[in-house]
N, C-alpha and C. Protein backbone atom coordinates (compact mmCIF):
# COMPACT_ATOMS: atom_id res chain seq x y z
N UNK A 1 -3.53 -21.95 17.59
CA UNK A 1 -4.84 -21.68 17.02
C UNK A 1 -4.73 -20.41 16.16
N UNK A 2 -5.41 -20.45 15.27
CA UNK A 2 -5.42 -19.72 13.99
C UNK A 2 -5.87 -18.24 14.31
N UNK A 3 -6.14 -17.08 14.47
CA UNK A 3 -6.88 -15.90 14.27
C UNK A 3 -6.88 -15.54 13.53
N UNK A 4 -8.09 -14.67 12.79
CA UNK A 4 -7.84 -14.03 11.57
C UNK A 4 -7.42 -12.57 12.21
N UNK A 5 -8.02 -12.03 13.11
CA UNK A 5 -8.21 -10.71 13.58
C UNK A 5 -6.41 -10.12 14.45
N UNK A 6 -5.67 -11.63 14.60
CA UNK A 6 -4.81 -11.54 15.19
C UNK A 6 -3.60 -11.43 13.83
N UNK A 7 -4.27 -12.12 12.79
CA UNK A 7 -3.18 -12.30 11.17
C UNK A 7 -3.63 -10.53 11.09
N UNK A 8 -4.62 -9.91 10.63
CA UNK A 8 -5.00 -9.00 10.31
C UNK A 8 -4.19 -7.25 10.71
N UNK A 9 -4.34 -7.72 12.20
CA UNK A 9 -3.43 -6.63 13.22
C UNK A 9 -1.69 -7.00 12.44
N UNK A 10 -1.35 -8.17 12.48
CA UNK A 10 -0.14 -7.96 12.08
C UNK A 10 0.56 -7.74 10.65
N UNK A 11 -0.29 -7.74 9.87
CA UNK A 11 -0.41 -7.29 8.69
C UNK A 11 -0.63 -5.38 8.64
N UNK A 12 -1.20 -5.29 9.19
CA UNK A 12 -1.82 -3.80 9.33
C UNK A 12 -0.65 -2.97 10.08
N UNK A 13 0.11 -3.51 11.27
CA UNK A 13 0.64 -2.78 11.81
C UNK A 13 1.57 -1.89 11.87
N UNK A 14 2.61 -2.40 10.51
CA UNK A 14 3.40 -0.86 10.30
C UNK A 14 2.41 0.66 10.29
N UNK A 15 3.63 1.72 10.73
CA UNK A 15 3.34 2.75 11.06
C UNK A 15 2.88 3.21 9.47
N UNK A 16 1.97 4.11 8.88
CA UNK A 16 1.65 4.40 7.62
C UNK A 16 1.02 3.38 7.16
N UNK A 17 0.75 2.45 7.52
CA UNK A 17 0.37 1.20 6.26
C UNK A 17 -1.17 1.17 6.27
N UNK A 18 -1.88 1.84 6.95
CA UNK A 18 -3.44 2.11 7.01
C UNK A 18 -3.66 3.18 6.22
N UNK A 19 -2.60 4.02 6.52
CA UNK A 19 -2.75 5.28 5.17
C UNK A 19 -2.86 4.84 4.03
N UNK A 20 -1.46 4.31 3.73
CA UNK A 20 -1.45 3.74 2.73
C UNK A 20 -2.17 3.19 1.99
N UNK A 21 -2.86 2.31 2.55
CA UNK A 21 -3.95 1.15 2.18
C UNK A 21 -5.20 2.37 1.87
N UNK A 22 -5.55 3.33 3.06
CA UNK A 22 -6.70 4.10 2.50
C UNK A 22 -6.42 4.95 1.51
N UNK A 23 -5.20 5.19 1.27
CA UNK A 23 -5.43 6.09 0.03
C UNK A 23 -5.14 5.07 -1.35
N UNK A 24 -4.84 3.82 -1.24
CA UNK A 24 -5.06 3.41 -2.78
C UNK A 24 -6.43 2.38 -2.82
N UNK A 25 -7.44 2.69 -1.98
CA UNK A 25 -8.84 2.13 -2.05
C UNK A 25 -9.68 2.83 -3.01
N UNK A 26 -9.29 4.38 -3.49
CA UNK A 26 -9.19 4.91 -4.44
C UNK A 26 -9.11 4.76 -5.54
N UNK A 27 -7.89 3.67 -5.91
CA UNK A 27 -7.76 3.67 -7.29
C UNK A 27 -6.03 3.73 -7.66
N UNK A 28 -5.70 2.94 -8.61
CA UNK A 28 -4.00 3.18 -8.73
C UNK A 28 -3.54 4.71 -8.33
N UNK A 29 -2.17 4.56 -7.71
CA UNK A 29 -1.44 5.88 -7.40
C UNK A 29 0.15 5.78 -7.72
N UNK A 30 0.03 6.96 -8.39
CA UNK A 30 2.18 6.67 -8.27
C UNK A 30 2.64 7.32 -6.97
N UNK A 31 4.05 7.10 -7.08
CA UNK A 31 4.74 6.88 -5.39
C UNK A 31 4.29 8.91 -5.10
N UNK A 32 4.85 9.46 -5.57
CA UNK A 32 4.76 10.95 -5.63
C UNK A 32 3.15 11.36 -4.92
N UNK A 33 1.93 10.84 -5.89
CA UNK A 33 1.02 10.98 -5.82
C UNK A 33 1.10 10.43 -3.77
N UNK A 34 1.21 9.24 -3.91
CA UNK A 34 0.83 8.46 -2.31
C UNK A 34 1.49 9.67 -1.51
N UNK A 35 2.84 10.62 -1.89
CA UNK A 35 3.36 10.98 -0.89
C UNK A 35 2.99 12.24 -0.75
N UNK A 36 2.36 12.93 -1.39
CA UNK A 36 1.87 14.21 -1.44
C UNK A 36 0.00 13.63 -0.44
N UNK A 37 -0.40 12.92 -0.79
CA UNK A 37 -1.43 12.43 -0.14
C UNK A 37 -1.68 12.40 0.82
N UNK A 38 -0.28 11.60 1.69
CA UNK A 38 0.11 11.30 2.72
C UNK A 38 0.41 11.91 3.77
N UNK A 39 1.26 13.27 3.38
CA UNK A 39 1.52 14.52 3.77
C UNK A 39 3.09 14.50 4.34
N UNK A 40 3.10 14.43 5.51
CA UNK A 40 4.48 14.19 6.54
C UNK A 40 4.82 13.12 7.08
N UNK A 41 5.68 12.60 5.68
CA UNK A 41 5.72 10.88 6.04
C UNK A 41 7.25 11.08 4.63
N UNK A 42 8.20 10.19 5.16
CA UNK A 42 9.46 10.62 4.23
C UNK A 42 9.88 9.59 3.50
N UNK A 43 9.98 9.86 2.27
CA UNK A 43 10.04 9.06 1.30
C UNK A 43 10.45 7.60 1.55
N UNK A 44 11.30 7.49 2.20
CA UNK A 44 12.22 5.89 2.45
C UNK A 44 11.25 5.06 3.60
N UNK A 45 10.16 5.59 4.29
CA UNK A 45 9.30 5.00 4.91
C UNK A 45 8.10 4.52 3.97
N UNK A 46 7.37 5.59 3.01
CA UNK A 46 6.92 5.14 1.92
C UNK A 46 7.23 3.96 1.43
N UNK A 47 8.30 4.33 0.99
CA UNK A 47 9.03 3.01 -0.23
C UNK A 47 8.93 1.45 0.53
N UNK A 48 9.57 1.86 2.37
CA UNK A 48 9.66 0.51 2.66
C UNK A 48 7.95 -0.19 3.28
N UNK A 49 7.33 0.75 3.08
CA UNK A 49 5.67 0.66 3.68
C UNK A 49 5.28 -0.51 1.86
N UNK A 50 5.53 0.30 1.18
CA UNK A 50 5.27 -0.31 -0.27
C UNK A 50 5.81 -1.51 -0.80
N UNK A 51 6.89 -1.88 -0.10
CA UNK A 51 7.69 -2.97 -0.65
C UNK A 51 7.43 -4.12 0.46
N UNK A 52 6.91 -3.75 1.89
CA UNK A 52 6.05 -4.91 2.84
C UNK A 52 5.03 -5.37 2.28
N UNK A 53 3.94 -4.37 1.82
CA UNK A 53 2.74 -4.34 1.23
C UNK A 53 2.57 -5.54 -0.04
N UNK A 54 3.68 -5.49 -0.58
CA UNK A 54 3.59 -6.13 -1.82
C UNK A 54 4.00 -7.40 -1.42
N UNK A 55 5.10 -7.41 -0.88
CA UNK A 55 5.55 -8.42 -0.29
C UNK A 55 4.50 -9.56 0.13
N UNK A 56 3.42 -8.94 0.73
CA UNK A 56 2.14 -9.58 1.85
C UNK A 56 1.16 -9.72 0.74
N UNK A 57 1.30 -9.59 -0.32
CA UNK A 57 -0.10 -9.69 -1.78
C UNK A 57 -1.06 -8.81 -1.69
N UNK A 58 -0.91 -7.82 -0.90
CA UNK A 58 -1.60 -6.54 -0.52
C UNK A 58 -2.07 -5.83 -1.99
N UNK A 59 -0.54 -5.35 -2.32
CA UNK A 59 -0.71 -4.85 -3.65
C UNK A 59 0.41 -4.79 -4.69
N UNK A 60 -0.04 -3.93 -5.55
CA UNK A 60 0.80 -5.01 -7.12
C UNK A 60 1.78 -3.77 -7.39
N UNK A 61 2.63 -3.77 -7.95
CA UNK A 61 3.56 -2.51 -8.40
C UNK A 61 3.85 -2.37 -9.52
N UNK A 62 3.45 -1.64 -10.86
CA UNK A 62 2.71 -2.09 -12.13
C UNK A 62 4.66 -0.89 -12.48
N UNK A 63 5.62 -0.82 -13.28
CA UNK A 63 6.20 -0.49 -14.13
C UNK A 63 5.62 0.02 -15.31
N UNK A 64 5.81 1.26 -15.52
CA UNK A 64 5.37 1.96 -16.96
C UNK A 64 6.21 2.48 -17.76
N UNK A 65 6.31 1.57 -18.97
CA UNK A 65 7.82 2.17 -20.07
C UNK A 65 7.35 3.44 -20.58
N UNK A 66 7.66 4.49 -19.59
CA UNK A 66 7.75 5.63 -20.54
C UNK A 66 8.85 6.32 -20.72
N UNK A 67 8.95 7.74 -20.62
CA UNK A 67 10.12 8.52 -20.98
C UNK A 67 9.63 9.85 -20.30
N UNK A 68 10.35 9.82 -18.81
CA UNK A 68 10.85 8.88 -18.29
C UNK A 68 9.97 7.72 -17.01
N UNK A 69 10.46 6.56 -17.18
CA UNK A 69 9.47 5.21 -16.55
C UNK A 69 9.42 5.82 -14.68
N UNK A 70 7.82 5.08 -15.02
CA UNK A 70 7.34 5.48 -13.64
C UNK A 70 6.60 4.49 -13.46
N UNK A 71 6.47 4.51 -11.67
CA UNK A 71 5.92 3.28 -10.98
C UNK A 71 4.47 3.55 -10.76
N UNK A 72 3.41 2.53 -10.98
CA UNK A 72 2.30 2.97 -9.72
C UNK A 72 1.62 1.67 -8.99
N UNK A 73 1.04 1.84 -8.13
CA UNK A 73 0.43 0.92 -6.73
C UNK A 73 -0.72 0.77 -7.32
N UNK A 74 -1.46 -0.54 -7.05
CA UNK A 74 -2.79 -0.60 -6.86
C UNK A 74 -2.58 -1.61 -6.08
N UNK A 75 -4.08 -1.77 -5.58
CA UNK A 75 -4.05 -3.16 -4.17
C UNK A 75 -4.71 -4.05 -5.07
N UNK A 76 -4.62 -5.45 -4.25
CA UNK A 76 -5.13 -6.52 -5.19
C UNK A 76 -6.21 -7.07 -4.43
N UNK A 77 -7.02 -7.72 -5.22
CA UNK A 77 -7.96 -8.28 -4.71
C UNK A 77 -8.05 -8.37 -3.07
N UNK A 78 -6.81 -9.37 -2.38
CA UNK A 78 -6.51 -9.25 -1.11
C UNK A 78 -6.30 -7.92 -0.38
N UNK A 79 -6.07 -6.80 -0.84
CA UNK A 79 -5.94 -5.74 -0.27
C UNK A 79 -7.08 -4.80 -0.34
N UNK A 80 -8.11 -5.49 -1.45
CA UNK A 80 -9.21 -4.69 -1.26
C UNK A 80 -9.97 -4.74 -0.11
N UNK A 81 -10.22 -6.49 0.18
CA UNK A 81 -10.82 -6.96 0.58
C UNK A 81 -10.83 -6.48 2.03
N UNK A 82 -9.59 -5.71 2.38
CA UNK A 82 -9.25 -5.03 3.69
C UNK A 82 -10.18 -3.89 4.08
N UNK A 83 -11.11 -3.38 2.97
CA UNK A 83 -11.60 -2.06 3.02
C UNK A 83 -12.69 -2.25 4.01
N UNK A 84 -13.24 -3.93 4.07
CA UNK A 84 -14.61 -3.33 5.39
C UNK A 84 -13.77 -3.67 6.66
N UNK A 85 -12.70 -4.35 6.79
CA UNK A 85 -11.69 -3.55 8.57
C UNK A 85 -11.58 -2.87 8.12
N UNK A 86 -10.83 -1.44 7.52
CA UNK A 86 -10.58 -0.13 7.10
C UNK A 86 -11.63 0.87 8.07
């Protein structure tokens, strides 16, 4: 039998990934930005919090050709939609 509340928890449950999620309910963020946000949380947990996230259609990871190219996060529709559990 199906749960949503039981899909939901396991989606949610990495360590950081509620942070995460609350700080880009905000509005796009680059990785720097999330980690200064975040506070005491080390980069390679970030990255792999971000690359589940996306993974799950949570959120999108937009590439910017500049000089020099930088990444930023926003959540997608599905990851907004997380904000009233939040």
């Amino acid at each position: 039998i199906y749960c949503p509340v039981k899909a939901t928890m396991c989606l949610l449950n990495g360590k950081w990934t509620l942070h995460i999620l609350r700080e880009l309910m905000d509005g796009k963020k680059r990785f720097n930005e999330l980690g200064r946000a975040l506070g005491a949380v080390s980069s390679r947990t970030v990255c792999q919090r971000l690359r589940a996230l996306e993974e799950q259609g949570l959120l999108v990871r937009e590439i910017k050709n500049t000089i020099p190219p930088w990444v930023e996060y926003d959540l997608t529709e599905k990851g907004r939609a997380l904000n009233a559990v939040i």
